[in-house]
C-alpha atoms as a PDB file:
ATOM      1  CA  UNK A   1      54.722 122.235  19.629  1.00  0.00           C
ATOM      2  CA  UNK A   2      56.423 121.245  22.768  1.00  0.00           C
ATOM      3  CA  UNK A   3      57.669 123.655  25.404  1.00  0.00           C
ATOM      4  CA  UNK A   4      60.919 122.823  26.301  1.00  0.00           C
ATOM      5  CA  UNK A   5      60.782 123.313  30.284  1.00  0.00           C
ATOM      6  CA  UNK A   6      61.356 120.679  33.314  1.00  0.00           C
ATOM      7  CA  UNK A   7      58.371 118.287  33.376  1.00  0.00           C
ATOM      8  CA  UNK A   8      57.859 115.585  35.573  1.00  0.00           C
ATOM      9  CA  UNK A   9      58.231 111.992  34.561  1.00  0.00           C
ATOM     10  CA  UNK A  10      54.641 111.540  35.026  1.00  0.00           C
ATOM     11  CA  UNK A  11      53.438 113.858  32.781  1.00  0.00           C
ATOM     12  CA  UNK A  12      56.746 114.156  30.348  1.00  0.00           C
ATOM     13  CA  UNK A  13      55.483 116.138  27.561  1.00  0.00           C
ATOM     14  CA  UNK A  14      52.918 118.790  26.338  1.00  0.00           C
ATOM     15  CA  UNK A  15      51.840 119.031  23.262  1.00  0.00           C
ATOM     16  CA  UNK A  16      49.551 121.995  21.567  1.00  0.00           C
ATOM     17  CA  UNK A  17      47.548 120.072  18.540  1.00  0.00           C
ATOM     18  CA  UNK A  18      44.180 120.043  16.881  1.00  0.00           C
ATOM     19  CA  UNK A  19      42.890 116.804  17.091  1.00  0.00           C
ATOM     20  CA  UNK A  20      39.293 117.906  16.395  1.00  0.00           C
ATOM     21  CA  UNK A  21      37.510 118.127  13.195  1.00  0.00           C
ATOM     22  CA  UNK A  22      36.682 121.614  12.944  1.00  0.00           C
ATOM     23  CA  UNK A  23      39.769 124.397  13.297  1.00  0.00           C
ATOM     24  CA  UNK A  24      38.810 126.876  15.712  1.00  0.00           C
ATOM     25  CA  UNK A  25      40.354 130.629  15.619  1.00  0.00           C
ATOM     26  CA  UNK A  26      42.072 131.993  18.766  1.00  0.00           C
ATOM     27  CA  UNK A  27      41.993 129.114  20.682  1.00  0.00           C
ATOM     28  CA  UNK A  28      44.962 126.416  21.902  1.00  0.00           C
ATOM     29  CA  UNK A  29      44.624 123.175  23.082  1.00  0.00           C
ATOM     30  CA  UNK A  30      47.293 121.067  24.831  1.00  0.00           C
ATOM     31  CA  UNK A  31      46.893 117.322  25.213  1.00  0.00           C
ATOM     32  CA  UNK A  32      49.835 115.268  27.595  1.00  0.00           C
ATOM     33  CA  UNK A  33      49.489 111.673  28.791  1.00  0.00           C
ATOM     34  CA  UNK A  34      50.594 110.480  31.477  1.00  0.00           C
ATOM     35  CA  UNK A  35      51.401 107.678  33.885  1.00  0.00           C
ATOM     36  CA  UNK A  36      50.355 108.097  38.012  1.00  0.00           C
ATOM     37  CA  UNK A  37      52.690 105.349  38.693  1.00  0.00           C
ATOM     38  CA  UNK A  38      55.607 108.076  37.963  1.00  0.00           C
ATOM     39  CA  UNK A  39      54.404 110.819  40.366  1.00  0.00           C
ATOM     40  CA  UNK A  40      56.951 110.986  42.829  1.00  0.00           C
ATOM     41  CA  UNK A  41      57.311 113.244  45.547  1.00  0.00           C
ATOM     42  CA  UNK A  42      58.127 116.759  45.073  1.00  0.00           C
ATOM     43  CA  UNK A  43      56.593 116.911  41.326  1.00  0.00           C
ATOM     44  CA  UNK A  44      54.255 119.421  42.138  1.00  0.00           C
ATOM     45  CA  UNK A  45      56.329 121.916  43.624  1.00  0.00           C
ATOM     46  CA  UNK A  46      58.749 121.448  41.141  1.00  0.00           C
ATOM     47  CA  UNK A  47      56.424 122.292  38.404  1.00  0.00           C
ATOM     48  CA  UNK A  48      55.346 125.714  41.177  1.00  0.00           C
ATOM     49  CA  UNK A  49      51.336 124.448  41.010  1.00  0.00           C
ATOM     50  CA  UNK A  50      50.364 124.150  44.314  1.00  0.00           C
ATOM     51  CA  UNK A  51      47.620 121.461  44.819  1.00  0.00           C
ATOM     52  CA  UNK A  52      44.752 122.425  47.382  1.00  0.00           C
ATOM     53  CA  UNK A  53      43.634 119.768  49.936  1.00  0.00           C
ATOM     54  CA  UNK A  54      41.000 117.913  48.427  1.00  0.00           C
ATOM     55  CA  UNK A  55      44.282 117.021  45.878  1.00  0.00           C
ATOM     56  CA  UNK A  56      46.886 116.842  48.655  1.00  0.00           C
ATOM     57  CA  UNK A  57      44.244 113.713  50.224  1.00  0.00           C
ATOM     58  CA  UNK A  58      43.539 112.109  46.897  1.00  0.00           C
ATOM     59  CA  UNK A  59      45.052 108.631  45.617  1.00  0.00           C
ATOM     60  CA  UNK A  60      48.142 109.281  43.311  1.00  0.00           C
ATOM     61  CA  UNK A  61      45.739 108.622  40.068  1.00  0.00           C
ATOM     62  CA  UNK A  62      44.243 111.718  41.340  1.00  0.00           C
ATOM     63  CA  UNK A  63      47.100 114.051  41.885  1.00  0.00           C
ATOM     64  CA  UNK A  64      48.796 112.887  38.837  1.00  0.00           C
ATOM     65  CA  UNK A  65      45.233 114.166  36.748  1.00  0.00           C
ATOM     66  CA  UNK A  66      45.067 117.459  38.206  1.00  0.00           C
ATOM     67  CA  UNK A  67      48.729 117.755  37.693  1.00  0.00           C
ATOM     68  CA  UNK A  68      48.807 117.148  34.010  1.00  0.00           C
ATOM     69  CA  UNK A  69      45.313 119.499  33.825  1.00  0.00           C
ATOM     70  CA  UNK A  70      46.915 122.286  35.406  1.00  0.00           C
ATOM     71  CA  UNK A  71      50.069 121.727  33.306  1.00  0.00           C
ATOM     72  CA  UNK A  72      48.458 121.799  30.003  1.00  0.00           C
ATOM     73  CA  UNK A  73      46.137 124.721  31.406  1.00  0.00           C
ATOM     74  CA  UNK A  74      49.373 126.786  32.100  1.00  0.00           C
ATOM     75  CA  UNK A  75      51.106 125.602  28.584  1.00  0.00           C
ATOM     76  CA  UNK A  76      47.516 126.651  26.456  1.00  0.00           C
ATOM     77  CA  UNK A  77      47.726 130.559  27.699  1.00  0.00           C
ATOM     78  CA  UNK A  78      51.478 130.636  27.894  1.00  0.00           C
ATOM     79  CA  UNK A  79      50.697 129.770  23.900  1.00  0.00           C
ATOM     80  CA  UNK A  80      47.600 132.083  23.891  1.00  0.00           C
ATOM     81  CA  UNK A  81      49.057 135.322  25.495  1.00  0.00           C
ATOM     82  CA  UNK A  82      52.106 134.582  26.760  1.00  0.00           C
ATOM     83  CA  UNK A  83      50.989 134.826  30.350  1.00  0.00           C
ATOM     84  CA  UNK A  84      51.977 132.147  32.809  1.00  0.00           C
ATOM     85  CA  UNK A  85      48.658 131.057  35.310  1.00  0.00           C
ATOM     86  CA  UNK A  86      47.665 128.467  37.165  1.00  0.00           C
ATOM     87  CA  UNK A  87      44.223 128.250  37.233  1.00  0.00           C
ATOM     88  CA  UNK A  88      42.701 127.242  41.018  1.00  0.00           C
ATOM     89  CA  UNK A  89      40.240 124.913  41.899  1.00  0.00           C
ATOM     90  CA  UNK A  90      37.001 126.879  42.684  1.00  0.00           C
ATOM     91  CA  UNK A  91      33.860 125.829  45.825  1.00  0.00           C
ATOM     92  CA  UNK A  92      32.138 124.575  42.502  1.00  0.00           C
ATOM     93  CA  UNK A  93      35.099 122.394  41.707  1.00  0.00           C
ATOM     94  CA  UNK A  94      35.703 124.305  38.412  1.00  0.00           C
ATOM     95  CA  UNK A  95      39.019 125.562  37.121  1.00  0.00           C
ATOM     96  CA  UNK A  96      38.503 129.547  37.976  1.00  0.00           C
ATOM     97  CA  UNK A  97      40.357 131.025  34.888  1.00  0.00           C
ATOM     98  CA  UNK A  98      41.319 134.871  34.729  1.00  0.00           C
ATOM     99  CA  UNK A  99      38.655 137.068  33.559  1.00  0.00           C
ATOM    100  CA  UNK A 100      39.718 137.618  30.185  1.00  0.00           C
ATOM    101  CA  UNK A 101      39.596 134.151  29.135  1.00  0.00           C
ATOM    102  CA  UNK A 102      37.692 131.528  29.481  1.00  0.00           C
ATOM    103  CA  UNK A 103      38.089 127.440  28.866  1.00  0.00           C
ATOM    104  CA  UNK A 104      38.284 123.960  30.491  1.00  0.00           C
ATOM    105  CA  UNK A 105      39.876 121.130  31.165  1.00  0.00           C
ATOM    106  CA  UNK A 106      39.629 117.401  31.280  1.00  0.00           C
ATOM    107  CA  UNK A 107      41.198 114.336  31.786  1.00  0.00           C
ATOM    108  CA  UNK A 108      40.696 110.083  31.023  1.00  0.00           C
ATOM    109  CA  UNK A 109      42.888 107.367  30.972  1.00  0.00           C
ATOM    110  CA  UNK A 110      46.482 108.393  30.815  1.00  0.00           C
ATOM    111  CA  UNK A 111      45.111 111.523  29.053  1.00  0.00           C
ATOM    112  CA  UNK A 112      44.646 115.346  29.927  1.00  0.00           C
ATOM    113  CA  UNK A 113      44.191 118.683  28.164  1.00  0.00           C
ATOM    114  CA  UNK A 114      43.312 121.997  28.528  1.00  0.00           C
ATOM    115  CA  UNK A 115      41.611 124.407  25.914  1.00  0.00           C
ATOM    116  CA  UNK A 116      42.123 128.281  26.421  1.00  0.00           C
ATOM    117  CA  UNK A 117      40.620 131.242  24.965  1.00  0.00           C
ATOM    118  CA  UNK A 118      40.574 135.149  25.200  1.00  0.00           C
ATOM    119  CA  UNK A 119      36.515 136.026  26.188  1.00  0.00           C
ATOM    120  CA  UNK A 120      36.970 138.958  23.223  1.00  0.00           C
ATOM    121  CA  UNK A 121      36.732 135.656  21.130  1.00  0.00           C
ATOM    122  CA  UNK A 122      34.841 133.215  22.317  1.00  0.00           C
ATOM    123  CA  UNK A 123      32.461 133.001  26.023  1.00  0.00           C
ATOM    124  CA  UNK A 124      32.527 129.388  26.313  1.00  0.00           C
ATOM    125  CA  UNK A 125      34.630 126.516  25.881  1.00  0.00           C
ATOM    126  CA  UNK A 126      33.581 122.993  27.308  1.00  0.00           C
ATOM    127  CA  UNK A 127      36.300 119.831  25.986  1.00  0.00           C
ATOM    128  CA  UNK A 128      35.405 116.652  27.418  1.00  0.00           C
ATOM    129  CA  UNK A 129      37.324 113.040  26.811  1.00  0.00           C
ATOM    130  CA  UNK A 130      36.068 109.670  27.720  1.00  0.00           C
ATOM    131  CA  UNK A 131      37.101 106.306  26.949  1.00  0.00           C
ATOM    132  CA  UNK A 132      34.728 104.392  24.772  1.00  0.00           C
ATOM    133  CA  UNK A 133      32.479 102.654  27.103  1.00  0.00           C
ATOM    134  CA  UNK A 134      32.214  98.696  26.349  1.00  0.00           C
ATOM    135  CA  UNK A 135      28.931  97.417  24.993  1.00  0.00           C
ATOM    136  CA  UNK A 136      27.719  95.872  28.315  1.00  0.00           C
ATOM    137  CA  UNK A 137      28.028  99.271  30.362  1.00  0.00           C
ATOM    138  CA  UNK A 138      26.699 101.274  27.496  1.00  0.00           C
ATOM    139  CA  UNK A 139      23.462  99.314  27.969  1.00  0.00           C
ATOM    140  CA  UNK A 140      23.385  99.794  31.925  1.00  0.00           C
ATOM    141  CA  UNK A 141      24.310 103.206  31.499  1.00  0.00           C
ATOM    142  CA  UNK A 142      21.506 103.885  28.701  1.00  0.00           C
ATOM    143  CA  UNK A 143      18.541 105.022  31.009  1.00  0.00           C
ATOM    144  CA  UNK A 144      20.943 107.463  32.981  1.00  0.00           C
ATOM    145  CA  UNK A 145      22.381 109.458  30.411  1.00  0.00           C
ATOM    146  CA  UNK A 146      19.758 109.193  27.640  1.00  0.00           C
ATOM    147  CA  UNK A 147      16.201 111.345  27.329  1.00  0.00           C
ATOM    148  CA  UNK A 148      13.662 109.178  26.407  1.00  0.00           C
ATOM    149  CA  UNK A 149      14.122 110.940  22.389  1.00  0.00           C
ATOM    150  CA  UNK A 150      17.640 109.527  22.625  1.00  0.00           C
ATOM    151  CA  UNK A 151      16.590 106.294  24.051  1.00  0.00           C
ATOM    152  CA  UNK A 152      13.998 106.055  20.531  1.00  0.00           C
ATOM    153  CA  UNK A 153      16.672 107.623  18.073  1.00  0.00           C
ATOM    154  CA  UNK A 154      19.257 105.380  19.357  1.00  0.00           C
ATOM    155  CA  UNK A 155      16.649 102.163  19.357  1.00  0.00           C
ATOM    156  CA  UNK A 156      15.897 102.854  15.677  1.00  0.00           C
ATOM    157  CA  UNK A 157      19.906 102.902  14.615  1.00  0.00           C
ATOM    158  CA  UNK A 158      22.243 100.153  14.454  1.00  0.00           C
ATOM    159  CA  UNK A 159      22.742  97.564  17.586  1.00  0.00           C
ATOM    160  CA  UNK A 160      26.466  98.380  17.030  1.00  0.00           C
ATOM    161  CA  UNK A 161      26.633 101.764  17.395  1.00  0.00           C
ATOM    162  CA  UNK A 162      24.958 101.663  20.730  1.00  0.00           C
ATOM    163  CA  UNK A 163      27.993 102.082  22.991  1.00  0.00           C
ATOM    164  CA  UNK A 164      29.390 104.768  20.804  1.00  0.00           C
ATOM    165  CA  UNK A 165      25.964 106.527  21.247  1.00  0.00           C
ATOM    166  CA  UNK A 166      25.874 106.075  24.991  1.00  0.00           C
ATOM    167  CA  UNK A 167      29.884 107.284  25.464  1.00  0.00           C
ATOM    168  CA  UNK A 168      28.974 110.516  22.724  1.00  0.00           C
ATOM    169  CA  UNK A 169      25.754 111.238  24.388  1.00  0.00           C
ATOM    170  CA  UNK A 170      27.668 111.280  27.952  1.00  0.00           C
ATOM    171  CA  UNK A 171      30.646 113.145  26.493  1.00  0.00           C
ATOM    172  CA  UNK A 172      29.247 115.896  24.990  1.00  0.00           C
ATOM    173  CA  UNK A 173      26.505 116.960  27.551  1.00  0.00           C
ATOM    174  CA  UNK A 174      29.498 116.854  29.987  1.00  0.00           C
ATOM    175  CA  UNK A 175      30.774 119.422  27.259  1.00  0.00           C
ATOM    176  CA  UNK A 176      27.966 121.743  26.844  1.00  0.00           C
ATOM    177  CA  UNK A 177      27.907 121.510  30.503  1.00  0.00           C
ATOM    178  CA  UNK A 178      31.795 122.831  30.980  1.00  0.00           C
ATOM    179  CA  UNK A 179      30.859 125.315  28.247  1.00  0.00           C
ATOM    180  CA  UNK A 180      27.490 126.807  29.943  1.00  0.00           C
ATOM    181  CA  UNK A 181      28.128 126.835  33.353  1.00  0.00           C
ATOM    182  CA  UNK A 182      30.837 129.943  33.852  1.00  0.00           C
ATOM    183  CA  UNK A 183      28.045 131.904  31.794  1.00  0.00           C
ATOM    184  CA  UNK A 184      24.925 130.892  33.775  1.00  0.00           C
ATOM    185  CA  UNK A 185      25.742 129.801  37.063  1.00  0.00           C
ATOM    186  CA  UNK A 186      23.228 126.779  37.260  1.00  0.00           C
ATOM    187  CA  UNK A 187      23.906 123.175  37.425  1.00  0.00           C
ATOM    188  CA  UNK A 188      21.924 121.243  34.846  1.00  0.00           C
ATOM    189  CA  UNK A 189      22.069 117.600  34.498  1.00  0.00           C
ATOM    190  CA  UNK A 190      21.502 114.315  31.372  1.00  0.00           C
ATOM    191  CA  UNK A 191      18.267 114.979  31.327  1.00  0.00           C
ATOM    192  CA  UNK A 192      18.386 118.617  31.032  1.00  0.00           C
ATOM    193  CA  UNK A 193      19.680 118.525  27.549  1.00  0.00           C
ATOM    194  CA  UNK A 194      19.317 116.269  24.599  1.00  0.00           C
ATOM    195  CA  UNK A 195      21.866 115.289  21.023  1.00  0.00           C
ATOM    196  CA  UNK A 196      19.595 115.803  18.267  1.00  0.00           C
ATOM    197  CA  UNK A 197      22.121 114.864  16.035  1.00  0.00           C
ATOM    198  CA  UNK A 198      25.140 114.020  15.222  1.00  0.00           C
ATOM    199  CA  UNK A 199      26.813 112.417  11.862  1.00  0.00           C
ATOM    200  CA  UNK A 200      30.732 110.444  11.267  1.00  0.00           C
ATOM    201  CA  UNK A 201      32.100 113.869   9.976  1.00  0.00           C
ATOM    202  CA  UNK A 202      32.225 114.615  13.690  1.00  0.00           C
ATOM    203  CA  UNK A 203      29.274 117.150  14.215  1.00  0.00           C
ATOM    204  CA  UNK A 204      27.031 117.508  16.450  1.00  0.00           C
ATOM    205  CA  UNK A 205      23.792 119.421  17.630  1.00  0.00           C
ATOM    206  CA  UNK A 206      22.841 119.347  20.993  1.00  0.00           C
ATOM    207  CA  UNK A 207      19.578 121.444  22.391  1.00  0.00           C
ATOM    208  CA  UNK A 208      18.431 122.748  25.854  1.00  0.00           C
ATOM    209  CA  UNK A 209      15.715 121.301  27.236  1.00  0.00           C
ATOM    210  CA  UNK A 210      15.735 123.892  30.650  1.00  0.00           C
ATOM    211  CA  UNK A 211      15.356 127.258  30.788  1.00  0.00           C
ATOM    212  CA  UNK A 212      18.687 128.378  32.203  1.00  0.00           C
ATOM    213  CA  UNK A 213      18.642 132.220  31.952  1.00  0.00           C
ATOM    214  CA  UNK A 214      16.622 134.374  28.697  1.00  0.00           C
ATOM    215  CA  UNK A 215      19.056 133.481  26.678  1.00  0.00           C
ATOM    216  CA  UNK A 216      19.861 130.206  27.606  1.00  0.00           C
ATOM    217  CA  UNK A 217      16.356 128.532  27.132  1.00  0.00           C
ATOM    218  CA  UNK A 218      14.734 125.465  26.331  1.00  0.00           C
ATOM    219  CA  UNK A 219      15.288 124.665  23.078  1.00  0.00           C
ATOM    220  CA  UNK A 220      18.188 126.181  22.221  1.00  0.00           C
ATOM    221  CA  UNK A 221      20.783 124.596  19.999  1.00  0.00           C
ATOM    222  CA  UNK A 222      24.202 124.392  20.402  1.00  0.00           C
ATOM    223  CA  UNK A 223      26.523 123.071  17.626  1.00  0.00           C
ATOM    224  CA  UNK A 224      29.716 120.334  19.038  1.00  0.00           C
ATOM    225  CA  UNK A 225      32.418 118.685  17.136  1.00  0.00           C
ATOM    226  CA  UNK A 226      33.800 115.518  18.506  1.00  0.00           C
ATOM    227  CA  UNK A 227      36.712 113.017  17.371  1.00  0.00           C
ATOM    228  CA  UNK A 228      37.281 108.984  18.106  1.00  0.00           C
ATOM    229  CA  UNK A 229      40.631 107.656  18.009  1.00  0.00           C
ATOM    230  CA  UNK A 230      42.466 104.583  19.364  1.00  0.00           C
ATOM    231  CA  UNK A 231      38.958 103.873  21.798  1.00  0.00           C
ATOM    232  CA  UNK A 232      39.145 107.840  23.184  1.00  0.00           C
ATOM    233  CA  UNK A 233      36.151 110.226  22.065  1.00  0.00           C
ATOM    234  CA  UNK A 234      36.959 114.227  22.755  1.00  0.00           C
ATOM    235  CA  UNK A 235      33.884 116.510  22.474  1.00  0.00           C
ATOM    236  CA  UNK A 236      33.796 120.300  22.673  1.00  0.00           C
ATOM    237  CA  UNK A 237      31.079 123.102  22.587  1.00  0.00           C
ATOM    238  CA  UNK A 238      32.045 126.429  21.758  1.00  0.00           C
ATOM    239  CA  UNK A 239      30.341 129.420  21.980  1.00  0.00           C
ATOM    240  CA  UNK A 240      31.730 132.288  20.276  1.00  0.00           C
ATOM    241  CA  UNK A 241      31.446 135.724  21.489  1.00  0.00           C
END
């Protein structure tokens, strides 16, 4: 589905799809590419989303993210509920979404989306998409993003999978960290979580290894989905209400 108004030619189209293995109910996603070499001037008050400073300073790669974000976030609960919102940018840097609902929204190479969802459904929502990393900064990476359990499980597996491992891994702790945050109010970092597992059907388990709040505690699992095509991995953690 593609909503018919004015876009700019840097972000010419936004489309609601499912790209992830797993259907989930109540929820819309909207994916757009696009291209910072066509921001020009003027696009963001033509699309009425006002950008705050940090944005207004930023190189046009910049602008041109947050402008597709905020687009798709205003297409996914125009879908959802027929309201039109922009969300802002909050002190934490997060998108601050309306009470009522709650999601996120990310961004890669010439790729954005939003996901959007009423709270009466769901509490969390954290979508994350990366670009496969290459082998070479997979392996530099490793030590950064992987517990020392990851570092052995991935070890034991095949030499090929590695950068796939290191780019999932990465993806969807930035996930479960999008998805925890609005409900516990705590940064956590890598080390603070850990993928137990995760299988080609795109599933994954990933489990606290912090005590975040009583009911957010160490060792708590959290299921993900995930999907790889053309080189670009999308994770999400959802927590339903």
């Amino acid at each position: 589905m593609t909503h018919p108004m004015t876009l700019p030619r840097c972000c010419p189209s936004l489309i609601a799809h499912w790209p992830l293995p797993q259907a989930l109910a109540n929820v819309v996603l909207v994916g757009s590419a696009f291209d910072p070499h066509k921001l020009v001037d003027g696009d963001f008050q033509r699309c009425l989303i006002e950008p705050p400073p940090s944005i207004q300073r930023s190189v046009a790669k910049r602008q041109t993210e947050y402008l597709a974000g905020r687009l798709c976030a205003r297409e996914a609960m125009r879908l959802l509920d027929d309201r039109h919102h922009v969300p802002l940018i909050g002190e934490d840097r997060a998108p601050v979404w309306p009470a009522d609902l709650c999601g996120s929204i990310t961004h890669t190479a010439g790729w954005a989306a939003a996901i959007v969802a009423n709270t009466l459904h769901w509490r969390g929502l954290g979508i994350d998409a990366e670009q496969l990393m290459s082998s070479e900064r997979a392996s530099r990476l490793a030590g950064e993003i992987l517990t020392a359990e990851e570092l052995q499980r991935m070890a034991a597996g095949p030499e090929h999978r590695m950068a796939l491992h290191v780019t999932l891994t990465f993806s969807l702790k930035e996930a479960l960290f999008k998805a925890l945050y609005p409900l516990v109010r705590t940064r956590f970092y890598f080390e603070h979580a850990e993928v137990v597992d995760w299988s080609e059907d795109g599933s994954a388990v990933l489990r606290l290894k912090i005590d975040l709040s009583e009911e957010w505690h160490s060792g708590r699992e959290l299921p993900a989905q995930f999907s790889l095509r053309d080189g670009q991995l999308l994770s999400l953690v959802s927590i339903a209400a």
